[in-house]
Protein backbone atom coordinates (compact mmCIF):
# COMPACT_ATOMS: atom_id res chain seq x y z
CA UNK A 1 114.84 110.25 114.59
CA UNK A 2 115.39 107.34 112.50
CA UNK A 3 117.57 108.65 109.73
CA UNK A 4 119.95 109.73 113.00
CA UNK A 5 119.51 106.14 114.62
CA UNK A 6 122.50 104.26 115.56
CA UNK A 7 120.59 101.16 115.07
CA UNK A 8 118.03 99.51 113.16
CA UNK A 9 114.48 101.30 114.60
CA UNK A 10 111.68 98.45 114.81
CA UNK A 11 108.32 100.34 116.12
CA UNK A 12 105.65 98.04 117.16
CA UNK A 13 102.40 98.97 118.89
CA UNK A 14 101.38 97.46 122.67
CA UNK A 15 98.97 94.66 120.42
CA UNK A 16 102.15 92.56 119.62
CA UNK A 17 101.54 88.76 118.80
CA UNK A 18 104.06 87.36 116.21
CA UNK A 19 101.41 85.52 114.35
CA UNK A 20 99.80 88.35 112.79
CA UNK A 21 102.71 89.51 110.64
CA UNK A 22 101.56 89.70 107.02
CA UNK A 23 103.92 91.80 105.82
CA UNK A 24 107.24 94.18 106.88
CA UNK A 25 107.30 97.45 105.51
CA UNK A 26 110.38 99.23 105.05
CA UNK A 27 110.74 103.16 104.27
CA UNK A 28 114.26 103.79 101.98
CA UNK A 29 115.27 106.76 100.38
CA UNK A 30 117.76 104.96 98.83
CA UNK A 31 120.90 106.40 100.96
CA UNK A 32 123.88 103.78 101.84
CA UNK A 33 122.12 103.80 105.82
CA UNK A 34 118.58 102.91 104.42
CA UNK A 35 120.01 100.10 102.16
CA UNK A 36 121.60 98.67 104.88
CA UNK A 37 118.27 98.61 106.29
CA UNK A 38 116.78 95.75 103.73
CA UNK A 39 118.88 92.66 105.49
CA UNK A 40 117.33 93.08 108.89
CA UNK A 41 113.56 93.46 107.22
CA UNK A 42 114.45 90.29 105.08
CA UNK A 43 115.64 88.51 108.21
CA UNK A 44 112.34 89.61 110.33
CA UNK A 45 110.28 88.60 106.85
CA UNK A 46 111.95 85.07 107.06
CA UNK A 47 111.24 85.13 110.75
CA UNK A 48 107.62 85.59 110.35
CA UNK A 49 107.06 84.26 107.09
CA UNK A 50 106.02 87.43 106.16
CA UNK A 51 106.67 89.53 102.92
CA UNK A 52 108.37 92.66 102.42
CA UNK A 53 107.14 95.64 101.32
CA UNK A 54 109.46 98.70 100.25
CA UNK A 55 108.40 102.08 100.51
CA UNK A 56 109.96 104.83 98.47
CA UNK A 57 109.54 108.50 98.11
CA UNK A 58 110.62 109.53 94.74
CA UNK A 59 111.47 113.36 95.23
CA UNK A 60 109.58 115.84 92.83
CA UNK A 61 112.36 118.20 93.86
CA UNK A 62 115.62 118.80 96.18
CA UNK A 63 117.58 121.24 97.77
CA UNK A 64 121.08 119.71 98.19
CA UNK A 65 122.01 121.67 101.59
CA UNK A 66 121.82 118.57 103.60
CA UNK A 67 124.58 116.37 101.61
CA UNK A 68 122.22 113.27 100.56
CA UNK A 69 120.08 114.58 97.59
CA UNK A 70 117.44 111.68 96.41
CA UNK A 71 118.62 109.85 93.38
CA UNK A 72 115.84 110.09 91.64
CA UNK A 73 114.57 113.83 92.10
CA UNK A 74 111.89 114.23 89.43
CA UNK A 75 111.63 111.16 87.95
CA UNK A 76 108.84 109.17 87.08
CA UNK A 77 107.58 106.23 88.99
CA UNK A 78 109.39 103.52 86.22
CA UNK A 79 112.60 105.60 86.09
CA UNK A 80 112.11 105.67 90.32
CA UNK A 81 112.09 101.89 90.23
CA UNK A 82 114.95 101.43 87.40
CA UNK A 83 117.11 103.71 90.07
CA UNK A 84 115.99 101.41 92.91
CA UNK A 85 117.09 98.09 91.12
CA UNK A 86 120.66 99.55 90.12
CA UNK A 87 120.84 101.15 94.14
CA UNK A 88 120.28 97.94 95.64
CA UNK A 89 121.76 95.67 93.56
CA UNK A 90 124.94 98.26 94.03
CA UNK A 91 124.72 97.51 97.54
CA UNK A 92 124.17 93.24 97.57
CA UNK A 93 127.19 93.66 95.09
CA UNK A 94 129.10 95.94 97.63
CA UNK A 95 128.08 93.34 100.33
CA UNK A 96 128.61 90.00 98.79
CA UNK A 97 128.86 88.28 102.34
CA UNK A 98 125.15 88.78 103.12
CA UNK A 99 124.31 86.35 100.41
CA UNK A 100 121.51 88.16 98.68
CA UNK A 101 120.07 88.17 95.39
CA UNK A 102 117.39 90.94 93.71
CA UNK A 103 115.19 89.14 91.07
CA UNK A 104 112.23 90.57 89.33
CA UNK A 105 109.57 88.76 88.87
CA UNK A 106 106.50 89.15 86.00
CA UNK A 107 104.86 91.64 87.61
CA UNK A 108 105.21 95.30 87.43
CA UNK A 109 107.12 96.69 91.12
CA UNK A 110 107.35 92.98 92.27
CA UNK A 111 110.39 91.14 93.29
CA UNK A 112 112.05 88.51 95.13
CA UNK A 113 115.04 88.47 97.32
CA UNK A 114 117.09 85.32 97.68
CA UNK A 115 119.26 84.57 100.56
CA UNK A 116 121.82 82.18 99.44
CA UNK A 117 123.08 80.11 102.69
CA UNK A 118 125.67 77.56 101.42
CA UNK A 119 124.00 74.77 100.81
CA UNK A 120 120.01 76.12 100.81
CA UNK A 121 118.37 79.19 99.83
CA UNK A 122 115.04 80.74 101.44
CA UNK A 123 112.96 83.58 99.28
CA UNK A 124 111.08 86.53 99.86
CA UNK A 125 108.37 88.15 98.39
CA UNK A 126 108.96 92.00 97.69
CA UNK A 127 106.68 94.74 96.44
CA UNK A 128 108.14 98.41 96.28
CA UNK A 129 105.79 101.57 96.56
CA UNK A 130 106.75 104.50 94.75
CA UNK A 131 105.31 107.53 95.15
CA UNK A 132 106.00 111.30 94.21
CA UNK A 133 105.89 113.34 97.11
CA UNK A 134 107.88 116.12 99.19
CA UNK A 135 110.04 115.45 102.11
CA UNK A 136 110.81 117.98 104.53
């Protein structure tokens, strides 16, 4: 259902209170529609003053019958997050209007995203999970 979304899919249970966002997490597979999916979780980490959390699924294996086969089929958990730093930083340099920067920071799987706006800039934490799994 949310791969074949028209829109951005936000799921939130009936407990809602925007004060108790810690942190947004965001599933990509690393696909042109799931990239596109990092502004709006930036923008709602901003909004809450929350931190983002990415969460991949590195694919131990693929069957390319669909037409989007994972880039990183097989591949470790560092290779996984060398192909997520080229993927994204692909798409901020594809989409150069939405102001955004990827910068790693000391620690291993942690990064910051900066949204340049003219005159200011505002950061965001990032983490990225990586895991070796099976999709179906």
């Amino acid at each position: 259902m949310i791969r074949r979304a028209h829109a951005p899919v936000f799921t939130i249970n009936n407990k809602y209170s925007s004060s108790g966002f810690e942190r947004i997490v965001t599933a990509i597979d690393l696909s042109e529609h799931s990239l596109a999916s990092i502004p709006l979780s930036l923008e709602l980490a901003l909004q809450f003053d929350a931190s983002l959390e990415l969460f991949y699924m590195s694919q131990l294996y693929s069957s390319d019958g669909y037409g989007f086969v994972a880039p990183s089929v097989g591949a470790s958990n560092d290779e996984a997050e060398e192909i997520f730093i080229q993927k994204v930083e692909g798409y901020l340099e594809d989409h150069k209007k939405l102001g955004l920067t990827l910068e790693k920071t000391s620690e291993d799987f942690k990064y910051r995203f900066i949204k340049n706006d003219g005159a200011s800039s505002l950061s965001v934490p990032v983490s990225l999970k990586v895991i070796q799994g099976i999709s179906a």
